[in-house]
Protein backbone atom coordinates (compact mmCIF):
# COMPACT_ATOMS: atom_id res chain seq x y z
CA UNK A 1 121.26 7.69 120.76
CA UNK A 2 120.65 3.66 119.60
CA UNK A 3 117.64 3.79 121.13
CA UNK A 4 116.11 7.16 119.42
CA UNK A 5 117.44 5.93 116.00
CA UNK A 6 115.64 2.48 116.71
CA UNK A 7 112.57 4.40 117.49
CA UNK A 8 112.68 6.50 114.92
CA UNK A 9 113.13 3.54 112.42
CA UNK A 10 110.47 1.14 114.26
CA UNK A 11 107.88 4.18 113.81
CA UNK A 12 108.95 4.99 109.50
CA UNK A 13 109.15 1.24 108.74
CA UNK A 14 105.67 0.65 110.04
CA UNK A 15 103.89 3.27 109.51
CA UNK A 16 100.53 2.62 107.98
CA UNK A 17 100.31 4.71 105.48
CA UNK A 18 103.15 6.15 103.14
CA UNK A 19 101.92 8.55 100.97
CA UNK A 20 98.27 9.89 101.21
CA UNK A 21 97.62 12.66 98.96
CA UNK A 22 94.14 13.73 97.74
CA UNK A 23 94.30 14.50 93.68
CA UNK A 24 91.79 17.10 91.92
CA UNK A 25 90.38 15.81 88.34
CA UNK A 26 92.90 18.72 86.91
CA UNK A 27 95.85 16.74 88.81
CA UNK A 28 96.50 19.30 91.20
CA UNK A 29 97.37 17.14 95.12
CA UNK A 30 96.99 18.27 98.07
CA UNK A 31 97.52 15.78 101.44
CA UNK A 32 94.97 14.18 103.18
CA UNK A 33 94.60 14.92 107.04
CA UNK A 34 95.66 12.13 109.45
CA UNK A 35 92.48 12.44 110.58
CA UNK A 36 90.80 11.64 107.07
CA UNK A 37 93.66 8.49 107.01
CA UNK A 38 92.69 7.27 110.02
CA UNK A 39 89.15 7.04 109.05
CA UNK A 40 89.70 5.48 106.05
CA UNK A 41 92.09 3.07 107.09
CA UNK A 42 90.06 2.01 110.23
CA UNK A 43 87.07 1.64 107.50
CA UNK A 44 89.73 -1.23 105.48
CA UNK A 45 89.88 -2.58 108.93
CA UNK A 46 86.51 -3.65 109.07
CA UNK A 47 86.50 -4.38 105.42
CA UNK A 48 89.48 -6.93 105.90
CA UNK A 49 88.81 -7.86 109.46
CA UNK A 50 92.30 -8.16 110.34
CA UNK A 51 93.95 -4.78 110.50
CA UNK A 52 97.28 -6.88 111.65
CA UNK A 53 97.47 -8.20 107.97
CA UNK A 54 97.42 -5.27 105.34
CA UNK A 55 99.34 -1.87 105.19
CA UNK A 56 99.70 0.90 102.89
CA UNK A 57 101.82 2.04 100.42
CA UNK A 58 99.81 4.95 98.83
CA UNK A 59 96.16 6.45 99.28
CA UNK A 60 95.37 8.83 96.75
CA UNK A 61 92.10 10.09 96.75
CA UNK A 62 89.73 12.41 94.30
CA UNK A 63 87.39 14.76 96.38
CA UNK A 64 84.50 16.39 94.66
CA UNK A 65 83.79 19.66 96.63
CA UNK A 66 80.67 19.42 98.41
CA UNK A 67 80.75 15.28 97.78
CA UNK A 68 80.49 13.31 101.08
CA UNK A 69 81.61 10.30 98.89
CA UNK A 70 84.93 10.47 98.20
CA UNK A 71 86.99 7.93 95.47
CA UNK A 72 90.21 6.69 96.41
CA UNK A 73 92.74 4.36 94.82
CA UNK A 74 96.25 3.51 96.37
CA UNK A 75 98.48 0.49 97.36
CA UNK A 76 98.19 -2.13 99.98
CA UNK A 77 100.25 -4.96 100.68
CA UNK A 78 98.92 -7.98 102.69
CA UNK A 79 100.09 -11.41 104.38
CA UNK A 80 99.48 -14.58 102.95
CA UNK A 81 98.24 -17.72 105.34
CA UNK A 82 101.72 -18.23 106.04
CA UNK A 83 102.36 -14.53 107.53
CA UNK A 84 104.52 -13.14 104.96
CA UNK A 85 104.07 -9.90 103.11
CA UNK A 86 103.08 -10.56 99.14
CA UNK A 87 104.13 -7.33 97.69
CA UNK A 88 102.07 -4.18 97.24
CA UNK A 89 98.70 -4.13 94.57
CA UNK A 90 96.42 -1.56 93.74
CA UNK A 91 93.38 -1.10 95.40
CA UNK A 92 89.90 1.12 94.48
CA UNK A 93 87.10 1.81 96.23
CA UNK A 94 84.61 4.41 97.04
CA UNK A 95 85.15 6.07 100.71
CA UNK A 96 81.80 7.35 102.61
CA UNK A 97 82.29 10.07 104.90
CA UNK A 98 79.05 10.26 106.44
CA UNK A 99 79.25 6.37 107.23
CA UNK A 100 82.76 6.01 107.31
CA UNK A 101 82.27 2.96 105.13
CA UNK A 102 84.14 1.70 102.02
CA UNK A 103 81.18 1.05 99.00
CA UNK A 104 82.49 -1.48 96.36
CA UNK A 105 85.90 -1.47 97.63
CA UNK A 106 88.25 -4.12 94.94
CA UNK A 107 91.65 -5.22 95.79
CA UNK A 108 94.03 -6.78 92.83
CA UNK A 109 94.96 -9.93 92.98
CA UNK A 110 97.98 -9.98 90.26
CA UNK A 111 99.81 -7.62 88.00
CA UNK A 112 97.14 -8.04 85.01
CA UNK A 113 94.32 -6.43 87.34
CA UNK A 114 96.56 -3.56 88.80
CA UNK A 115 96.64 -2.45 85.31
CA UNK A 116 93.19 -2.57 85.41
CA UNK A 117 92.29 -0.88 88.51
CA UNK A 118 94.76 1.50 87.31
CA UNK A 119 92.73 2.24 84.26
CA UNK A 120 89.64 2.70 86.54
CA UNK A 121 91.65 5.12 88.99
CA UNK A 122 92.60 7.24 86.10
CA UNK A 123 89.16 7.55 85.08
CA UNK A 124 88.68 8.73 87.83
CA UNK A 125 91.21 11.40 87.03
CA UNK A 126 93.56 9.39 90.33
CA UNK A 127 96.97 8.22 88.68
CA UNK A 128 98.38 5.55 90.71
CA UNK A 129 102.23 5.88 90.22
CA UNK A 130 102.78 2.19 90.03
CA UNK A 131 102.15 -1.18 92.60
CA UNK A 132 105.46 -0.68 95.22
């Protein structure tokens, strides 16, 4: 029984993503597929070139019907040089389906520009709750 609750908690404490939810302009959500996750987290991979060093704390995502371009905002935390986690901050970028490629992808740095990559997700109509 240890060994199934260890499991269980070694899976939910690193799993890569925890929320992913695509959000329609009128605020309506909706998840996104693993599948669609997967994709866009293996396209941060390349972006980052260290998928060891970032994970998730939110994707949120604004699909345009017919759009192969898809905006997303969410959270990411990431290791320093010194291998310890800094703390979640909000991230914004443009997802390509077609390529599965990020375009212009911006991660925040401090707490002045998650407020304004928030401001950029909402006009996007994507409300990031807040930086975990």
């Amino acid at each position: 029984m240890k060994r199934i609750l260890l499991c269980f908690g070694i899976l939910w404490g690193f799993s890569p993503v925890v929320n992913a939810q695509a959000q329609s302009k009128d605020g309506g959500t909706s998840q996104l597929s693993p599948q669609r996750v997967a994709e866009i987290a293996s396209a941060f991979d390349r972006w980052i070139g260290a998928p060891d060093t970032f994970r998730f704390g939110q994707i949120l995502a604004a699909p345009q019907a017919g759009e192969p371009l898809l905006p997303i905002c969410g959270t990411m935390d990431g290791k320093n040089d010194f291998g310890e986690w800094v703390g979640f901050r909000v991230f914004i970028a443009i997802y390509d389906a077609e390529d599965n490629d990020l375009i212009a992808p911006q991660l925040s740095e401090n707490a002045d520009f998650d407020a304004i990559l928030s401001r950029e997700c909402q006009k996007m109509g994507i409300e990031i709750i807040a930086a975990d």
